[in-house]
C-alpha atoms as a PDB file:
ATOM      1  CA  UNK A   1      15.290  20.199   3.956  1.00  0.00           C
ATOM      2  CA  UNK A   2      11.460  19.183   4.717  1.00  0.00           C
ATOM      3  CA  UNK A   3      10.317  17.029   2.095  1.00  0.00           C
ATOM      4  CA  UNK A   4       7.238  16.344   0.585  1.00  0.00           C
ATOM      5  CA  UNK A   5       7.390  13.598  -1.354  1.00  0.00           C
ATOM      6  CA  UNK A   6       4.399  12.590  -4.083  1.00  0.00           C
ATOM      7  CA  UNK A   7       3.560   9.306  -5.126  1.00  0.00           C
ATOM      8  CA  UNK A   8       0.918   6.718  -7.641  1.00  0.00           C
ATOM      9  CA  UNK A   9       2.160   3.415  -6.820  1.00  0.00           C
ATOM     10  CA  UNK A  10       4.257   1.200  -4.594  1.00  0.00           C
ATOM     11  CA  UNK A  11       6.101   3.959  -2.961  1.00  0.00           C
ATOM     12  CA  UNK A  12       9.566   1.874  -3.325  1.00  0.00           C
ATOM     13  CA  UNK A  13      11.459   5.475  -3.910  1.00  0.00           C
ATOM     14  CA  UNK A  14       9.764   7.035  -1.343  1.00  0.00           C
ATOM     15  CA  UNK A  15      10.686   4.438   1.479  1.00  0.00           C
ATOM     16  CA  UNK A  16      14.183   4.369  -0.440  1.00  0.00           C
ATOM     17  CA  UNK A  17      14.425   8.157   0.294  1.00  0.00           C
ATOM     18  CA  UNK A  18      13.337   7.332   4.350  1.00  0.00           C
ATOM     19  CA  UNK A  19      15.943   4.896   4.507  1.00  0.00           C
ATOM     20  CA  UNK A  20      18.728   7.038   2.753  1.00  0.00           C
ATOM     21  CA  UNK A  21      17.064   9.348   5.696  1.00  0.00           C
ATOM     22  CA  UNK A  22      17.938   6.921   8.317  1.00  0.00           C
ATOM     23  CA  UNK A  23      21.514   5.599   7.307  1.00  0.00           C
ATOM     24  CA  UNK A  24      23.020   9.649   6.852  1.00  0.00           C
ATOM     25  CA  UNK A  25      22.992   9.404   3.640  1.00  0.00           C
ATOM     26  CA  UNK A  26      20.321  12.641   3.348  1.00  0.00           C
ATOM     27  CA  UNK A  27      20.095  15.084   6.191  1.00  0.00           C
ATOM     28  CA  UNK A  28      16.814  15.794   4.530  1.00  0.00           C
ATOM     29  CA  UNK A  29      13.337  14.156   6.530  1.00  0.00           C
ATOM     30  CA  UNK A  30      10.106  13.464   4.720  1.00  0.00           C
ATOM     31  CA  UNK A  31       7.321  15.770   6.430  1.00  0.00           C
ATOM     32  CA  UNK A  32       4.702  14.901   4.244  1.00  0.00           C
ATOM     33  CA  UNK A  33       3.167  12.663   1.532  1.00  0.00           C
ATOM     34  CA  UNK A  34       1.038  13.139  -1.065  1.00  0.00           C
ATOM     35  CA  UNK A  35      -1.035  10.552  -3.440  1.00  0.00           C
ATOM     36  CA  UNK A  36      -3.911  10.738  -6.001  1.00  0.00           C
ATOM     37  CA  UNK A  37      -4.746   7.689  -5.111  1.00  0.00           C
ATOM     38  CA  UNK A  38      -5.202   4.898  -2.147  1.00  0.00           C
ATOM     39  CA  UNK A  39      -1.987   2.828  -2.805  1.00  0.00           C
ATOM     40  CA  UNK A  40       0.841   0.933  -1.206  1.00  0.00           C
ATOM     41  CA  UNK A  41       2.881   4.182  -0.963  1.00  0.00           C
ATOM     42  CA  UNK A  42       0.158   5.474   1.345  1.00  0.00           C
ATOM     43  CA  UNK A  43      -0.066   2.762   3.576  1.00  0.00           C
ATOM     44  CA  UNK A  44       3.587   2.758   4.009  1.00  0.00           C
ATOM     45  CA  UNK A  45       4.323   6.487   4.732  1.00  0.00           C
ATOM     46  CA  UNK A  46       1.318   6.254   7.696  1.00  0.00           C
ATOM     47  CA  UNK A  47       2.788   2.978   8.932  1.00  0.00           C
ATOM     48  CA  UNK A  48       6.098   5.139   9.177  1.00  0.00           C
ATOM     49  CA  UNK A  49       3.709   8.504  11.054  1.00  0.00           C
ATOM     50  CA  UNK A  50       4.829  10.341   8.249  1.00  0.00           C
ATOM     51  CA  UNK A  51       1.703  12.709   7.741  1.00  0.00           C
ATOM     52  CA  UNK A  52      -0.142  11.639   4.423  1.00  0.00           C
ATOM     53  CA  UNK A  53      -2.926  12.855   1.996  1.00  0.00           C
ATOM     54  CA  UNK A  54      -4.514  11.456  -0.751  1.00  0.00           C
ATOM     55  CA  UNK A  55      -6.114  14.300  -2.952  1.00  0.00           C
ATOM     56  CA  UNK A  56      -7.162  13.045  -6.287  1.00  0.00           C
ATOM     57  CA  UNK A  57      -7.126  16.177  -8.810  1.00  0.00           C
ATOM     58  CA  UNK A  58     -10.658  14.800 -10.222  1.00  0.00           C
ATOM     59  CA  UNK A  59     -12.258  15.536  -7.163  1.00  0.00           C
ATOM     60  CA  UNK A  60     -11.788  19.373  -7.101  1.00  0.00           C
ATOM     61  CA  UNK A  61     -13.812  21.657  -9.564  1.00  0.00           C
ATOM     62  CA  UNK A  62     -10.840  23.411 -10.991  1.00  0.00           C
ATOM     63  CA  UNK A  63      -7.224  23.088 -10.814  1.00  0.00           C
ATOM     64  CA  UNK A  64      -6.799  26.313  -8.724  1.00  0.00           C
ATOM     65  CA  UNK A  65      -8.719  24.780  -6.192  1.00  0.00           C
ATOM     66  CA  UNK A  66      -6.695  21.547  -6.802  1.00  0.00           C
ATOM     67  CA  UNK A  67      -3.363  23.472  -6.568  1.00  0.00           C
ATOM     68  CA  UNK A  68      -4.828  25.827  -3.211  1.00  0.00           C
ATOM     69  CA  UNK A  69      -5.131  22.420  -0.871  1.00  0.00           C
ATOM     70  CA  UNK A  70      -1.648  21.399  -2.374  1.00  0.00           C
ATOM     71  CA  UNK A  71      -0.442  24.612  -1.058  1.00  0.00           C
ATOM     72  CA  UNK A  72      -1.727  24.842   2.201  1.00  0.00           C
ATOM     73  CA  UNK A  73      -0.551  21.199   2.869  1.00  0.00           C
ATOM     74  CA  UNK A  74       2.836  22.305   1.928  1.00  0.00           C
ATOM     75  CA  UNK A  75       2.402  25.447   4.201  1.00  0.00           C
ATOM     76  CA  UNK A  76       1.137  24.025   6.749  1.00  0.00           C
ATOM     77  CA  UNK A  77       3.897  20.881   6.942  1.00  0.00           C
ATOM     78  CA  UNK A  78       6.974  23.948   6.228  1.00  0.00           C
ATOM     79  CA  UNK A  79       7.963  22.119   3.250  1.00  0.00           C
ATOM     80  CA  UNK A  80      11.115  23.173   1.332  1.00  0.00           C
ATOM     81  CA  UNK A  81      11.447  20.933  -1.618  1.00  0.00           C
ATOM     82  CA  UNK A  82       9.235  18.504  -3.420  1.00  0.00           C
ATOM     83  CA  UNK A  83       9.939  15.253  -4.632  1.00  0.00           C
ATOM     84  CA  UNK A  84       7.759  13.355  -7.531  1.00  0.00           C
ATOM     85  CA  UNK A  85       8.488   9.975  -6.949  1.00  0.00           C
ATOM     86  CA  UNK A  86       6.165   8.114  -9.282  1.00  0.00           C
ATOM     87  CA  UNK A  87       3.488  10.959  -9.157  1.00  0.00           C
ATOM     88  CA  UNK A  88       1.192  10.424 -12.384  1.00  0.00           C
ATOM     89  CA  UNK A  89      -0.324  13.810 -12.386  1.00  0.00           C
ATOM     90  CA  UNK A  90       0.284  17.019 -13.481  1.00  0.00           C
ATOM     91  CA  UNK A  91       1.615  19.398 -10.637  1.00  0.00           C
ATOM     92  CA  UNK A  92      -0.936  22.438 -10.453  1.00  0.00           C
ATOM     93  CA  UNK A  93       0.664  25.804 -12.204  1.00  0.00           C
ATOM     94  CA  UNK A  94       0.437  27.457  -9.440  1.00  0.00           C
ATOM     95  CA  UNK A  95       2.206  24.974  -6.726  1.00  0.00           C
ATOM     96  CA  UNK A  96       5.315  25.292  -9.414  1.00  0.00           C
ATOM     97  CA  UNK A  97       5.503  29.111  -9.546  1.00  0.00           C
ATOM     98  CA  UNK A  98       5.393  29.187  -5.872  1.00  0.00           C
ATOM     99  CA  UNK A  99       8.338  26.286  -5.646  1.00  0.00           C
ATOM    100  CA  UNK A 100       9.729  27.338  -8.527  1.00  0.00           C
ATOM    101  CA  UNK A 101      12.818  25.235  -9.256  1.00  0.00           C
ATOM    102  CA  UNK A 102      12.200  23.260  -5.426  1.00  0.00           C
ATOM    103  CA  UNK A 103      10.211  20.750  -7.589  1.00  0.00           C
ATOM    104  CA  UNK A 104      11.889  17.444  -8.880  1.00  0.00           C
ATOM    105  CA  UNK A 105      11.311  14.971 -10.546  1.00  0.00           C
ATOM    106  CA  UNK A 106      12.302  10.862 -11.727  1.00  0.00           C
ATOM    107  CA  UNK A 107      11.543   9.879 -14.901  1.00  0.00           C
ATOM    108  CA  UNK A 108      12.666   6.123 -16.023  1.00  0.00           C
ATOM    109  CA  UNK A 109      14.306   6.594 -19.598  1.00  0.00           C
ATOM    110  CA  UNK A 110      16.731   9.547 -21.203  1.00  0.00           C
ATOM    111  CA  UNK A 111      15.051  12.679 -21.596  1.00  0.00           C
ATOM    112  CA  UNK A 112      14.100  14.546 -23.449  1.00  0.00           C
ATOM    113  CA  UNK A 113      13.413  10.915 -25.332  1.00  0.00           C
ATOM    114  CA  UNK A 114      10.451   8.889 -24.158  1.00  0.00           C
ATOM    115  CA  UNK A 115       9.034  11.405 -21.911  1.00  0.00           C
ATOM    116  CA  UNK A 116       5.908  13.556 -21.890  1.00  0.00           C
ATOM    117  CA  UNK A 117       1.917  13.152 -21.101  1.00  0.00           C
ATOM    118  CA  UNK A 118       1.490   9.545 -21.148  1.00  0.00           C
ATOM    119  CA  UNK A 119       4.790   8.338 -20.953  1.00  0.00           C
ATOM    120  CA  UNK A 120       5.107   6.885 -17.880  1.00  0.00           C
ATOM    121  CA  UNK A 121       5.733   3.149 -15.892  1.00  0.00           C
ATOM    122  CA  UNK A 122       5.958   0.270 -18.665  1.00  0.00           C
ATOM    123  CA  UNK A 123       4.766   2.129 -21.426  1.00  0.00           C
ATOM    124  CA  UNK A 124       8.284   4.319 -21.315  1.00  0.00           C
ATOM    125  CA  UNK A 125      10.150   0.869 -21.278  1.00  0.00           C
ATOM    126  CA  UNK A 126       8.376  -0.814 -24.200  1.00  0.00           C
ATOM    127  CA  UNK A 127       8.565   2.400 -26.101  1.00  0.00           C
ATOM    128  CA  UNK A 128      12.371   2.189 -25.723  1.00  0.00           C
ATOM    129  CA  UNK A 129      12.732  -1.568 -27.022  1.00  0.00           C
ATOM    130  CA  UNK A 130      10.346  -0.846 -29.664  1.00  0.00           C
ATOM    131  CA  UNK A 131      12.860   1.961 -30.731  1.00  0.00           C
ATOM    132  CA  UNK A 132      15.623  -0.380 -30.517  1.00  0.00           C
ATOM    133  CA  UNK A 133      17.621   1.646 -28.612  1.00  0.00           C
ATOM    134  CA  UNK A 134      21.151   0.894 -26.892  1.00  0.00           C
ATOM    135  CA  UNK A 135      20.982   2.450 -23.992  1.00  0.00           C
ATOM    136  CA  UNK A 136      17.786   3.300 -21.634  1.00  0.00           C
ATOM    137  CA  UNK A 137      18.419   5.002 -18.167  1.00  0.00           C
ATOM    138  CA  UNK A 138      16.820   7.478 -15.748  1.00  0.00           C
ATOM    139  CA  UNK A 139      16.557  11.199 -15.345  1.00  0.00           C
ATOM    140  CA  UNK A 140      16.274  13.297 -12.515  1.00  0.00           C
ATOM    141  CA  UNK A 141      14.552  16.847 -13.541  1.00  0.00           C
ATOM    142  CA  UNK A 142      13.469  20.349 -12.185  1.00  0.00           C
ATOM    143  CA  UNK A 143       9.469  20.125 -13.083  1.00  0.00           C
ATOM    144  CA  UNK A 144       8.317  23.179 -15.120  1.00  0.00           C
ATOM    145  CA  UNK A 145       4.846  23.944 -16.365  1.00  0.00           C
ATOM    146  CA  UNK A 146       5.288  20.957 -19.246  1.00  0.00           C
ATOM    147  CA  UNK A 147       5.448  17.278 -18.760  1.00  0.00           C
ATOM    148  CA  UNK A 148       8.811  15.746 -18.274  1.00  0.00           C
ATOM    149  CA  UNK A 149      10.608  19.634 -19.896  1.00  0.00           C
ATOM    150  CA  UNK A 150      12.693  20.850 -17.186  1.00  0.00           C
ATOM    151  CA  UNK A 151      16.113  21.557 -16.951  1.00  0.00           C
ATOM    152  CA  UNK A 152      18.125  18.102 -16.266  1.00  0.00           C
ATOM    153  CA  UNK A 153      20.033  17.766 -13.038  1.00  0.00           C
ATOM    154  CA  UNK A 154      21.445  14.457 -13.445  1.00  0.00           C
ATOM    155  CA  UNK A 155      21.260  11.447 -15.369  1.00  0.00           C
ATOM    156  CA  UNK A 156      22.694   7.660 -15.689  1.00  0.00           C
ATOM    157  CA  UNK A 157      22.595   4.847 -18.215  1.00  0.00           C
ATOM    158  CA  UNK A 158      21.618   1.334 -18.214  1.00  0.00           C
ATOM    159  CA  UNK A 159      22.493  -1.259 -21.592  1.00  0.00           C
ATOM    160  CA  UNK A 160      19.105  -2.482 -23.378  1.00  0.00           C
ATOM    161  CA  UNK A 161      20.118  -6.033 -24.075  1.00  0.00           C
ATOM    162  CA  UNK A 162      18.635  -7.999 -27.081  1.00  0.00           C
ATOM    163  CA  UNK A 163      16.490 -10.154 -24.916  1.00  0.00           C
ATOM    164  CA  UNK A 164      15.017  -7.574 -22.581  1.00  0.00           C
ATOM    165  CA  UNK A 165      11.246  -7.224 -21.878  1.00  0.00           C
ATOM    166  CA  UNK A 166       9.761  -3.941 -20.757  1.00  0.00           C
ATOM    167  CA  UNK A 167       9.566  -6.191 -17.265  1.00  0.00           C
ATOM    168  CA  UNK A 168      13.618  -7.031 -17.109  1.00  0.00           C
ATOM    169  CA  UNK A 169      14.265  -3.659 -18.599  1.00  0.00           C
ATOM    170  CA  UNK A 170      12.223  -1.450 -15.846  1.00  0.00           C
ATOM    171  CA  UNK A 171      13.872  -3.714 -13.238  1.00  0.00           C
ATOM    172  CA  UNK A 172      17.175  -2.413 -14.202  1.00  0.00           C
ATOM    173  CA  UNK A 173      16.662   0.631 -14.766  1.00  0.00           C
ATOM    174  CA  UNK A 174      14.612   1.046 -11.132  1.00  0.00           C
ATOM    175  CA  UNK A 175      17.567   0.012  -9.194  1.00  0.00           C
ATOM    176  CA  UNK A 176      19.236   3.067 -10.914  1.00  0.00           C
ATOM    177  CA  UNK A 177      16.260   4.888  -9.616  1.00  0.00           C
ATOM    178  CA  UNK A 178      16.939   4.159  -6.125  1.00  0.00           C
ATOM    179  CA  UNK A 179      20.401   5.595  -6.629  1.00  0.00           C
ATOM    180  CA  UNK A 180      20.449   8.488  -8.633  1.00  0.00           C
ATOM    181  CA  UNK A 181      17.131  10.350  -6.806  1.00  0.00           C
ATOM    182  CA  UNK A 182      18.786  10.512  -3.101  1.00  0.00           C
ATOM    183  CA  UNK A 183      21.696  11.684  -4.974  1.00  0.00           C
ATOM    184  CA  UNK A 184      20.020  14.549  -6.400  1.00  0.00           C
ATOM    185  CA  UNK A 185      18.319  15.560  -3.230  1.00  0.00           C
ATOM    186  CA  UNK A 186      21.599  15.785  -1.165  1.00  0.00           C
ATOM    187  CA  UNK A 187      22.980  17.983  -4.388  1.00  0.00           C
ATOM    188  CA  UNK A 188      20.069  20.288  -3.388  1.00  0.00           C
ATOM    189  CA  UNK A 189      20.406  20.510   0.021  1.00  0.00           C
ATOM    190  CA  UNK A 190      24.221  21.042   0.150  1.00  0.00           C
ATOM    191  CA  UNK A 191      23.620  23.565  -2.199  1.00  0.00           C
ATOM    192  CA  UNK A 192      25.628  22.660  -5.197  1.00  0.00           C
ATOM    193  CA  UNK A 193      22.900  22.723  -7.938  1.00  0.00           C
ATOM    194  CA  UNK A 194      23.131  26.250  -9.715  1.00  0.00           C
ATOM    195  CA  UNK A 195      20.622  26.273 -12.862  1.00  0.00           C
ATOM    196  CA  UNK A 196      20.738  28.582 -15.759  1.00  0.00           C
ATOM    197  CA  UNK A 197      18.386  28.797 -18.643  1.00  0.00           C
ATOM    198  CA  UNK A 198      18.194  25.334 -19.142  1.00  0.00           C
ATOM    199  CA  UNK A 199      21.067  24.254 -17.718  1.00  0.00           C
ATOM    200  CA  UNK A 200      21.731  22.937 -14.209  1.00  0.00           C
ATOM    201  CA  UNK A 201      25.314  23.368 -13.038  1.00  0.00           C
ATOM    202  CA  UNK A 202      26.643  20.674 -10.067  1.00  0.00           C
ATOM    203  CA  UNK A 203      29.228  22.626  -8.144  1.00  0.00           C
ATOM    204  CA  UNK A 204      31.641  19.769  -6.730  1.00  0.00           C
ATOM    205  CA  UNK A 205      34.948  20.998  -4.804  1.00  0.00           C
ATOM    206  CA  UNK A 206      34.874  24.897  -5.792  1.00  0.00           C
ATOM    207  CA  UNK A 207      34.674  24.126  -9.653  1.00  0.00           C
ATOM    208  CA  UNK A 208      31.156  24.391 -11.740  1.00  0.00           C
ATOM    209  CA  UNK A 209      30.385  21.098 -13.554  1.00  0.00           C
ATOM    210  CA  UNK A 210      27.667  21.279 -16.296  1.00  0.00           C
END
């Protein structure tokens, strides 16, 4: 698949998903990035002449107009699938009817707990110690017209440990991050993700797992 891979921050799951590129691990290749904002993530994905925009949603007078350049980036790069990797804004209505399920995305804690508008980067992690939860993890999801709602492809867990901070706590859970978001791309493009309704059935070795 062409990827187009959208990004806030750092970038450290978008040069994690080059890599996985590199070593075999994906036959997928990242045609195109996309930030709201100048950030490390840019700077790395031109350093690697992987073609790059930063379009900041503020700086368009509607979000049809917002979601039209989106498109015609996608277009014009041939991309198949999308990848939020860190992405802090919402993805224009029309860019996810037009990808409709071809849109995923990470989200660092167990959904459907701790997610939606606002919940994002440190604030997720504190929210889970202030809960005193167990257990924290990370979710890879098809994106749907509502923040962090779509059906679940996968998910993992990480222990929440007495003495965690929302620092030790992210760190953990963003090295299961760098695992569990190549693996959902590969399910994608080998074709074994089959989604009904809300759920998402992995098809591993002729049998349907849910």
């Amino acid at each position: 698949m062409r990827l187009a891979v959208f990004v806030s921050g750092k970038g450290t799951n978008l040069l994690n998903i080059i890599r996985k590129g590199k070593d075999g691990f994906l036959a997928s290749e990242v045609k195109l990035v996309v930030s709201d904002r100048d950030c490390e993530a840019v700077e790395s994905s031109e350093r690697a002449g992987i073609r790059t925009r930063v379009a900041d949603p503020k700086r368009y007078p509607s979000e049809m107009e917002f979601g039209s350049e989106l498109l015609d980036l996608l277009k014009n790069t041939e991309t198949d699938f999308i990848v939020l990797a860190g992405f802090l804004k919402k993805i224009p209505d029309v860019v996810i009817r037009n990808y409709a399920n071809r849109i995923i995305n990470i989200h660092p804690a167990l959904l459907p707990s701790f997610g939606g508008k606002g919940m994002y980067g440190m604030r997720v992690h504190q929210a889970v110690l202030d809960y005193g939860c167990k257990v924290s993890g990370a979710t890879v999801h098809i994106v749907d017209v509502e923040y962090d709602h779509g059906p679940i492809v996968v998910q993992k867990c990480v222990p929440v440990y007495s003495n965690d901070t929302a620092d030790s706590l992210a760190s953990r859970v963003h090295q299961l991050e760098y695992e569990l978001l190549p693996e959902a791309i590969r399910l994608f493009e080998n074709g074994h993700v089959k989604i009904e309704g809300r759920k998402v059935i992995i098809r591993t070795e002729g049998s349907d797992k849910k």
